[in-house]
C-alpha atoms as a PDB file:
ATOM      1  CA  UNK A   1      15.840  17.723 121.257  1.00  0.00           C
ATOM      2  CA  UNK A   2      12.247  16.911 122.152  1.00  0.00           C
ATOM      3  CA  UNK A   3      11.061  19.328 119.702  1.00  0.00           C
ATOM      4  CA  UNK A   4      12.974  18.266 116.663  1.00  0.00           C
ATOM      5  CA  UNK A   5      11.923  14.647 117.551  1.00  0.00           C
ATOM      6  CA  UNK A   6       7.772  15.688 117.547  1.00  0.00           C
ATOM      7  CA  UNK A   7       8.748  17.774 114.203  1.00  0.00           C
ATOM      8  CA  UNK A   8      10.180  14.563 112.339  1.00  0.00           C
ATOM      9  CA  UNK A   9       7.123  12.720 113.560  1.00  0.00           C
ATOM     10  CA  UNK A  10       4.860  15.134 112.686  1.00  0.00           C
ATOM     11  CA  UNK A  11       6.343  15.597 109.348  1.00  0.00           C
ATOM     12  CA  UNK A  12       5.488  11.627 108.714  1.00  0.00           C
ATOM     13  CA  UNK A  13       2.273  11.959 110.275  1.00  0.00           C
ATOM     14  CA  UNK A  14       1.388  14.529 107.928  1.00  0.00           C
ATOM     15  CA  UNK A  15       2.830  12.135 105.139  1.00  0.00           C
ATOM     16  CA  UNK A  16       0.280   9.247 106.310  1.00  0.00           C
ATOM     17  CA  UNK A  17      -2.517  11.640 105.756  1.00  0.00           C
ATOM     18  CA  UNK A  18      -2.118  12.230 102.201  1.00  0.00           C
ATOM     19  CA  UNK A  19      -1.373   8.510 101.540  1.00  0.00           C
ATOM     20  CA  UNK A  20      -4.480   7.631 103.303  1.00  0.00           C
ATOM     21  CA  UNK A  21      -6.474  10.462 101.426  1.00  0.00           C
ATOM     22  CA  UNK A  22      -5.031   8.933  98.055  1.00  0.00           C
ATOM     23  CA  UNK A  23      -5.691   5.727  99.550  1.00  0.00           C
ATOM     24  CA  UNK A  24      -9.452   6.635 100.023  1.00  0.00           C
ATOM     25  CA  UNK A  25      -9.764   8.496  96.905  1.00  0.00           C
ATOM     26  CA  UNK A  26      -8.665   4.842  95.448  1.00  0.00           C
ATOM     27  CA  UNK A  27     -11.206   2.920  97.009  1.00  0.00           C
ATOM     28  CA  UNK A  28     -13.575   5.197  96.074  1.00  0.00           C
ATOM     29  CA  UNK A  29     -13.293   5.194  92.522  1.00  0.00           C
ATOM     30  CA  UNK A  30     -14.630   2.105  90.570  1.00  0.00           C
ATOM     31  CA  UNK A  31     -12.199   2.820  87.144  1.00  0.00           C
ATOM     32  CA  UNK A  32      -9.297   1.768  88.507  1.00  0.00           C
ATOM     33  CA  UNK A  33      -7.184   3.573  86.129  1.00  0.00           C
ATOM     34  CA  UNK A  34      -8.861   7.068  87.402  1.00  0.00           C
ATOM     35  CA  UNK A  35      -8.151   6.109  90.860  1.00  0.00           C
ATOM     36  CA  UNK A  36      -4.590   5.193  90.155  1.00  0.00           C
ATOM     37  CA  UNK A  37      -4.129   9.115  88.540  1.00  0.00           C
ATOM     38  CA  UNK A  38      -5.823  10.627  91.738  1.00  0.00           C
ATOM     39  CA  UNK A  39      -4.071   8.392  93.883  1.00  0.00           C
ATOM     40  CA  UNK A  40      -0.654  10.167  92.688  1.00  0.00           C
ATOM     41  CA  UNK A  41      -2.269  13.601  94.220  1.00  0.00           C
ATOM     42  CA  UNK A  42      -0.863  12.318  97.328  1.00  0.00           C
ATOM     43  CA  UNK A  43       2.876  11.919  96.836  1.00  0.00           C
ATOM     44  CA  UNK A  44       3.036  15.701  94.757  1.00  0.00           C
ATOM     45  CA  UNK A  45       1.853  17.410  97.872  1.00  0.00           C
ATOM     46  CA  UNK A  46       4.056  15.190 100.217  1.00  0.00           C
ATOM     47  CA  UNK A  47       6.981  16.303  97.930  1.00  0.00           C
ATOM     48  CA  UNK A  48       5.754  20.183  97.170  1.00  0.00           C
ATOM     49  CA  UNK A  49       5.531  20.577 101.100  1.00  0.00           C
ATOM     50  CA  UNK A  50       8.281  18.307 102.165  1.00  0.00           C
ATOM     51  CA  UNK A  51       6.927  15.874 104.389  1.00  0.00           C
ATOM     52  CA  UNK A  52       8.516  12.711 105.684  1.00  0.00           C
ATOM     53  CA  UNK A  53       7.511   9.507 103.761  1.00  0.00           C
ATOM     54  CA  UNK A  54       9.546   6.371 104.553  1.00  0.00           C
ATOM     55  CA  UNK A  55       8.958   4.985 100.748  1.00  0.00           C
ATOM     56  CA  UNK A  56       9.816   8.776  99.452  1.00  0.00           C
ATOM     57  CA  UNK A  57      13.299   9.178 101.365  1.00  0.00           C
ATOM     58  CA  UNK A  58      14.782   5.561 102.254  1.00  0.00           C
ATOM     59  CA  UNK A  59      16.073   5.745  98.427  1.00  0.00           C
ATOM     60  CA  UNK A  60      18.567   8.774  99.280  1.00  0.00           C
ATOM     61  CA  UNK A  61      20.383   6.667 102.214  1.00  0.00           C
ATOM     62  CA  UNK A  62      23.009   5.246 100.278  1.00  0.00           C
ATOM     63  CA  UNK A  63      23.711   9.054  99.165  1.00  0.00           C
ATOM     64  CA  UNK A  64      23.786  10.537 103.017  1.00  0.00           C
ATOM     65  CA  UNK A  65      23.435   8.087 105.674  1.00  0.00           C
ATOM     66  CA  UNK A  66      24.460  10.360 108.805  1.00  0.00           C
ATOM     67  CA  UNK A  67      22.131  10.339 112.240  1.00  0.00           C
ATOM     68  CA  UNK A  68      20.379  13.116 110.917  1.00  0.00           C
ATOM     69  CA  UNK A  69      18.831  11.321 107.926  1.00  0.00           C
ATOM     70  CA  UNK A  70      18.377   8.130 110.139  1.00  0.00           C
ATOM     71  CA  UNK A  71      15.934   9.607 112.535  1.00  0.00           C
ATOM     72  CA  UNK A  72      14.373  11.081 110.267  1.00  0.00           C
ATOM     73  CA  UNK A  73      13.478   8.110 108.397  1.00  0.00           C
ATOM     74  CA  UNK A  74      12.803   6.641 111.557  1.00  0.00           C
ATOM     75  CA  UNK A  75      10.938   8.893 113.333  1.00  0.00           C
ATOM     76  CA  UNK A  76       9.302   9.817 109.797  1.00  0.00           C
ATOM     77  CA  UNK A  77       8.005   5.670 109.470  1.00  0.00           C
ATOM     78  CA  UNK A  78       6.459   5.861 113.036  1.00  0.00           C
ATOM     79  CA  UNK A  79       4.518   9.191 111.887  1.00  0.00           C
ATOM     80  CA  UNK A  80       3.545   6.967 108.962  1.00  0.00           C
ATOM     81  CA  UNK A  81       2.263   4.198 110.602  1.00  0.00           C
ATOM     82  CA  UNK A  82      -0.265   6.213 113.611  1.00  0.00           C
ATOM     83  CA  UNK A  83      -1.352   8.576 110.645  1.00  0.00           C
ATOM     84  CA  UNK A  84      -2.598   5.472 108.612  1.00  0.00           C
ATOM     85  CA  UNK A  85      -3.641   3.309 111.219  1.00  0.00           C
ATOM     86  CA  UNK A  86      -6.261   6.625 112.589  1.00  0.00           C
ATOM     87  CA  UNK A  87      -7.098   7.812 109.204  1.00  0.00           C
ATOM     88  CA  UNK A  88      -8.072   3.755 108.106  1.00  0.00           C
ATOM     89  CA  UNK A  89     -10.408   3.461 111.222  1.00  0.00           C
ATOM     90  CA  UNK A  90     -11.586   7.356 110.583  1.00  0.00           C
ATOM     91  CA  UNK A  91     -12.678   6.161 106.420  1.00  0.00           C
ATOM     92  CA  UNK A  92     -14.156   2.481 107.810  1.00  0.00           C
ATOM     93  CA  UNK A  93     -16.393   4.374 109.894  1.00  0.00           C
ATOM     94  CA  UNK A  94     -17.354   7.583 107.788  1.00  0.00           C
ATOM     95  CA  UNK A  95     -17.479   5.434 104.482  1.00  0.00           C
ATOM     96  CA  UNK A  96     -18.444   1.960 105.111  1.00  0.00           C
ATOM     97  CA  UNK A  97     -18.286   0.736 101.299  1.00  0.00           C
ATOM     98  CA  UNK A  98     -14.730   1.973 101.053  1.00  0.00           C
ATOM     99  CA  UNK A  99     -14.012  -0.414 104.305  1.00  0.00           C
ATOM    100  CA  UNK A 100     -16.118  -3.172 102.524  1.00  0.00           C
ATOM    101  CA  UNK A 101     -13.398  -2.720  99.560  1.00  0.00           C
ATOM    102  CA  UNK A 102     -10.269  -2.622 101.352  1.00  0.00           C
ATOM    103  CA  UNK A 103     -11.541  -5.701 103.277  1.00  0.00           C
ATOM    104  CA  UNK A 104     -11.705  -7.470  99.590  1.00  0.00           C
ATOM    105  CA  UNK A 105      -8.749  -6.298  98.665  1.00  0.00           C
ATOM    106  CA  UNK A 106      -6.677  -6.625 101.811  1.00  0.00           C
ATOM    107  CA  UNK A 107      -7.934 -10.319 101.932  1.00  0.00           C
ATOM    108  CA  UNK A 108      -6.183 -10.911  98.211  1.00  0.00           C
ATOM    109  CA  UNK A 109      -3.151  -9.538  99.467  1.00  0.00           C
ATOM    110  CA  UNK A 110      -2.889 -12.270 102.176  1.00  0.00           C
ATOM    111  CA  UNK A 111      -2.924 -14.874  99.508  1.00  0.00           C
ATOM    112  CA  UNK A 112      -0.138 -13.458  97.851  1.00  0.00           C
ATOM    113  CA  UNK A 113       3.062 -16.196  98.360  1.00  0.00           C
ATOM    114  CA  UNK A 114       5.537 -14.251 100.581  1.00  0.00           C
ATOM    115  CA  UNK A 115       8.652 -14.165  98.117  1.00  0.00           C
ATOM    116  CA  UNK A 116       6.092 -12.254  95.185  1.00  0.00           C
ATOM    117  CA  UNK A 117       4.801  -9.759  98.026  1.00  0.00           C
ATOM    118  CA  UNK A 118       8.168  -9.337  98.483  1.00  0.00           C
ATOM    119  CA  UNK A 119       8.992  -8.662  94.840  1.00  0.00           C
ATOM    120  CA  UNK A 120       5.615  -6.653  94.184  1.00  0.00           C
ATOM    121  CA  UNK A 121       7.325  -4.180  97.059  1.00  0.00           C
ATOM    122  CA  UNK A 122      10.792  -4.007  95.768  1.00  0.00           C
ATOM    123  CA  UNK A 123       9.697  -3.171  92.430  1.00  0.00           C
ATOM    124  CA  UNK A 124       7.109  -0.559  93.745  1.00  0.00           C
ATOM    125  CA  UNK A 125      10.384   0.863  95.965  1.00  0.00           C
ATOM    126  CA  UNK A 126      12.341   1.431  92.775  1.00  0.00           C
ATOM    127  CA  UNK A 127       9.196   3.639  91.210  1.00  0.00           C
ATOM    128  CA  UNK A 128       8.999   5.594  94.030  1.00  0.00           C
ATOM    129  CA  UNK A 129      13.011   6.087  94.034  1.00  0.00           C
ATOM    130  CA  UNK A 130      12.779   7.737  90.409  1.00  0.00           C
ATOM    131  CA  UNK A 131       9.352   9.620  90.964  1.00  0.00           C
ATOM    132  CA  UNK A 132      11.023  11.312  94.153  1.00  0.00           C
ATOM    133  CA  UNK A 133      14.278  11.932  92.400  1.00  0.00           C
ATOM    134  CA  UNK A 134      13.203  13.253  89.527  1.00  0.00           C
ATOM    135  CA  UNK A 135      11.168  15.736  91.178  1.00  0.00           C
ATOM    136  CA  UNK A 136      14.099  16.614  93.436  1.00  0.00           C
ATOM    137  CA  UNK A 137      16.634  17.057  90.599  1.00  0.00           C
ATOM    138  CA  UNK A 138      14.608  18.628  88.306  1.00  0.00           C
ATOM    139  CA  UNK A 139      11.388  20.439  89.996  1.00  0.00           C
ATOM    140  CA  UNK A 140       9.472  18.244  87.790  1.00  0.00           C
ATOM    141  CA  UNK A 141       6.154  16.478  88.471  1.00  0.00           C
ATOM    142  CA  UNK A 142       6.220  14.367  85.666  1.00  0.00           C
ATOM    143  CA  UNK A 143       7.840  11.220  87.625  1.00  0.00           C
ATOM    144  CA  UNK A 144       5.298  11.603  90.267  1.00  0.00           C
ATOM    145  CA  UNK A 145       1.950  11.773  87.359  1.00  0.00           C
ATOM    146  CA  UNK A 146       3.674   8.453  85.459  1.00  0.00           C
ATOM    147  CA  UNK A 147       5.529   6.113  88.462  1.00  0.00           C
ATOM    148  CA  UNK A 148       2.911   6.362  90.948  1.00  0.00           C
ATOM    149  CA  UNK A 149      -0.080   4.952  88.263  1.00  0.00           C
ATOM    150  CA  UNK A 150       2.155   2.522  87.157  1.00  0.00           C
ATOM    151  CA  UNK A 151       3.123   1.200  90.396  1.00  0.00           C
ATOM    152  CA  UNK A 152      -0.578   0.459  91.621  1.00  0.00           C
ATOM    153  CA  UNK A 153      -1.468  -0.577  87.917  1.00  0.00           C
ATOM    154  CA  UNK A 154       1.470  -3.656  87.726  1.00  0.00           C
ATOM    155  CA  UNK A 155       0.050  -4.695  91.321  1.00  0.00           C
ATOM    156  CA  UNK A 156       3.038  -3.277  93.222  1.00  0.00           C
ATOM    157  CA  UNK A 157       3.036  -3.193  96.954  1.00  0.00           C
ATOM    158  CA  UNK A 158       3.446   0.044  98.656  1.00  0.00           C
ATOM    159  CA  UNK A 159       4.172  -0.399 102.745  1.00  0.00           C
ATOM    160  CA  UNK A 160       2.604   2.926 103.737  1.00  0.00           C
ATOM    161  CA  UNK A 161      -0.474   2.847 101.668  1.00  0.00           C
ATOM    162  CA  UNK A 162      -0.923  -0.926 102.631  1.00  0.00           C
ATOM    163  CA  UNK A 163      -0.718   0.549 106.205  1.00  0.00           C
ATOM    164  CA  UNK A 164      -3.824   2.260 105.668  1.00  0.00           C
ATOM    165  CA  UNK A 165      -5.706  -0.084 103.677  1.00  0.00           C
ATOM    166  CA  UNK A 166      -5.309  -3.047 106.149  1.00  0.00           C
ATOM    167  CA  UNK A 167      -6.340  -0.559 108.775  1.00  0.00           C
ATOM    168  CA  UNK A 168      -9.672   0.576 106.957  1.00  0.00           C
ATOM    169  CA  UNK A 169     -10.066  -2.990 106.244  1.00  0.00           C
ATOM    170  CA  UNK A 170     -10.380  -3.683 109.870  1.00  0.00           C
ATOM    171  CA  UNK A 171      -8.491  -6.874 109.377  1.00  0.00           C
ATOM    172  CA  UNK A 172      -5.744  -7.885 112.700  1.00  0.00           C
ATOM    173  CA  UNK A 173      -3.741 -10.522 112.711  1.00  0.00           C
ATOM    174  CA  UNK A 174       0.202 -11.421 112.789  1.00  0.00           C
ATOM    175  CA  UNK A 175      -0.575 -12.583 109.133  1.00  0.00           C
ATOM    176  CA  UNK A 176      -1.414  -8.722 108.418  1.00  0.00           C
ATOM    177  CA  UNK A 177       1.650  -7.772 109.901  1.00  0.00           C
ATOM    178  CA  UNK A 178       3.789  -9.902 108.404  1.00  0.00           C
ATOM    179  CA  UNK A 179       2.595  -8.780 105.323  1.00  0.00           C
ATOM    180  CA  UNK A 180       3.333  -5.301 106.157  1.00  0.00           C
ATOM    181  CA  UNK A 181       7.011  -5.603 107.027  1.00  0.00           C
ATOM    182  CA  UNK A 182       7.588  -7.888 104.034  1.00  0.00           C
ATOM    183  CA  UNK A 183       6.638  -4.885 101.902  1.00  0.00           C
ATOM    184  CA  UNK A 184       8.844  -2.563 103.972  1.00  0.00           C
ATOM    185  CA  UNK A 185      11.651  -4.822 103.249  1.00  0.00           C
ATOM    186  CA  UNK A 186      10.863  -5.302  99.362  1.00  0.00           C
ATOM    187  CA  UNK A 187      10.070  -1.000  99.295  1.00  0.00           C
ATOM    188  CA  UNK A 188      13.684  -0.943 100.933  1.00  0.00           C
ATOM    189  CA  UNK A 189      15.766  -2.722  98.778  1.00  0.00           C
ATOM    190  CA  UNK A 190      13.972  -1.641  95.425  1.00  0.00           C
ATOM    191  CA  UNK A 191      14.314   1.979  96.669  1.00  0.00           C
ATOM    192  CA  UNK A 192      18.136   1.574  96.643  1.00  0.00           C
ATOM    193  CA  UNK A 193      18.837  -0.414  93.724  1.00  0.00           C
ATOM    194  CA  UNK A 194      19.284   2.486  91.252  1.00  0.00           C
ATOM    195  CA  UNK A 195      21.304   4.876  93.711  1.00  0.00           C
ATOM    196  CA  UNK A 196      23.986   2.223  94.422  1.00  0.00           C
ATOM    197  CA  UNK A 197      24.155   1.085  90.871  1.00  0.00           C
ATOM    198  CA  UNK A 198      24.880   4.592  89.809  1.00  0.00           C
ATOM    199  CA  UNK A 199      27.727   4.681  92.792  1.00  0.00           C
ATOM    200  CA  UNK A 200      29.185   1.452  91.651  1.00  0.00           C
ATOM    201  CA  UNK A 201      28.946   2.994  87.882  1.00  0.00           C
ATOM    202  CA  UNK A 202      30.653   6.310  89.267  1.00  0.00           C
ATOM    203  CA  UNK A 203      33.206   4.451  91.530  1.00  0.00           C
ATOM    204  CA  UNK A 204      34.241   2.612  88.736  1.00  0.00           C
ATOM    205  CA  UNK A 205      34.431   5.515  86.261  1.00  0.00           C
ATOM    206  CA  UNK A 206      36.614   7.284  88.657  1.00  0.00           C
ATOM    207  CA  UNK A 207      39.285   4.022  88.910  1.00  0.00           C
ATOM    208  CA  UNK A 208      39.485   3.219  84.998  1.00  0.00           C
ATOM    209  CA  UNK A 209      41.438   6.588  84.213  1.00  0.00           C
ATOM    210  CA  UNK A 210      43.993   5.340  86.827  1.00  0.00           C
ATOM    211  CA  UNK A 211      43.967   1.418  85.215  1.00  0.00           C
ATOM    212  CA  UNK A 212      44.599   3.059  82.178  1.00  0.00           C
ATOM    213  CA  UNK A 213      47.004   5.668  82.750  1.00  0.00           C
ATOM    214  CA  UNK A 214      50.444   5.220  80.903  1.00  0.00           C
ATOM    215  CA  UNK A 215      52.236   4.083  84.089  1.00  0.00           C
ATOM    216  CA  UNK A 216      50.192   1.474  84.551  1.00  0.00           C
ATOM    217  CA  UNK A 217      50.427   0.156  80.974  1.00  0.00           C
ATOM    218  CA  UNK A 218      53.115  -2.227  80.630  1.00  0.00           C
ATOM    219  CA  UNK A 219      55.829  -1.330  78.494  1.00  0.00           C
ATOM    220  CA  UNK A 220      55.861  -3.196  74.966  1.00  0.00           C
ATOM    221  CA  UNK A 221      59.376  -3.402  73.748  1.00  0.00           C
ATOM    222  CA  UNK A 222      60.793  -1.763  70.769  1.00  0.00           C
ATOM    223  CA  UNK A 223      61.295  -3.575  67.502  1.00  0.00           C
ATOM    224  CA  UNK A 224      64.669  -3.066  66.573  1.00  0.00           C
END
C-alpha cells in the first residue's frame, strides 16, 4: 500500500520537474514564440515516460473514474505541487533573472479579474485534453508540438506550470493561492468538456436506432 502510494507521488513529482524545466526554459528565452516550442519538450517526455500530470490525466475521468484513477490523480497533483514549489526556489536562486521574470509575470497574473483566469484555465484544460489524447490514441506527437504553443501563445493558464512560476517568483500570499486553485478549477472543467460531449454524442447515437425502430413508429393508416 505504502509503496504504490510513494510510486503515484513520485510519478507526479517527476511530472513537476519537466514542467518546471519547460517552465525555466520559458523564462529564459526572450522570443516568446521559441520558448513556447521548447516549452512543449516538457509534456512529450511526461507522456513518452508516463508520468503523472494532473492537467495531462484529469481529462480521462469521465472515461474511468474508479479509486484507482482517483489516487492517482490525487496523489499525482500533490507530486506536482512539492516538485514545482522546490524546483521554483532551486531556478530563483541558480538564475536570478529568470526569478526577476516570473516575478513580472506572476504580478500580471494577479491582475487578471477572477472569472477570465478562470476562463484562460478552462480553455488551456481543453488543449491539454486533445494534446494528451491524441498522443494516446495515435502514438503521435503532433498534438503535443501544436496545443502546448498555442496554449501559452492565447495567454492560457496552466495550474502546474503556474505552480512553478509563482514559486520562482518568490511571491506568497492567499492572493497567489487563490489564483492557483482558480486555474485548477478552469484546467478541470476545460479538460472534460470534449470527453463528455463525445459521451453525450455516443449515448445519444446508441438511443436514436431504438426511437426509430418500426415499433416505435406509429402506425399511419391505410388509404382504402
Amino acid at each position: 500500500m505504502l509503496k504504490d502510494v510513494v510510486r503515484k507521488f513520485l510519478s507526479g513529482f517527476a511530472a513537476g520537474i519537466l514542467i518546471s524545466i519547460g517552465g525555466a526554459v520559458f523564462l529564459a528565452c526572450e522570443n516568446r514564440y521559441v520558448g513556447a516550442v521548447m516549452f512543449s519538450v516538457a509534456l512529450l517526455c511526461i507522456c513518452i515516460k508516463g508520468y503523472a500530470l494532473y492537467t495531462g490525466k484529469i481529462g480521462f475521468i469521465p472515461e474511468k473514474h474508479g479509486r484507482e484513477e482517483f489516487s492517482v490523480l490525487l496523489l499525482g497533483l500533490l507530486g506536482n505541487v512539492c516538485a514545482t514549489f522546490l524546483c521554483g526556489l532551486a531556478i530563483r536562486y541558480a538564475v536570478p533573472a529568470s526569478g526577476t521574470v516570473a516575478e513580472t509575470v506572476c504580478s500580471s497574473k494577479l491582475l487578471q479579474p477572477v472569472p477570465a483566469t478562470f476562463l484562460r484555465g478552462l480553455f488551456c484544460g481543453i488543449l491539454m485534453y486533445l494534446a494528451v489524447s491524441i498522443f494516446r490514441n495515435n502514438k503521435k506527437i503532433v498534438g503535443i508540438l501544436f496545443c502546448i504553443p498555442v496554449f501559452i501563445l492565447a495567454g492560457f493558464e496552466h495550474s502546474v506550470a503556474d505552480m512553478f512560476y509563482f514559486s520562482a517568483s518568490g511571491i506568497v500570499s492567499w492572493q497567489a493561492f487563490g489564483f492557483i486553485w482558480n486555474v485548477i478549477l478552469g484546467n478541470t472543467v476545460g479538460a472534460m468538456i470534449l470527453p463528455l460531449i463525445t459521451d453525450i454524442f455516443e449515448f445519444a447515437k446508441k438511443k436514436l436506432p431504438a426511437a426509430e425502430s418500426p415499433e416505435n413508429e406509429e402506425k399511419t393508416p391505410e388509404k382504402d
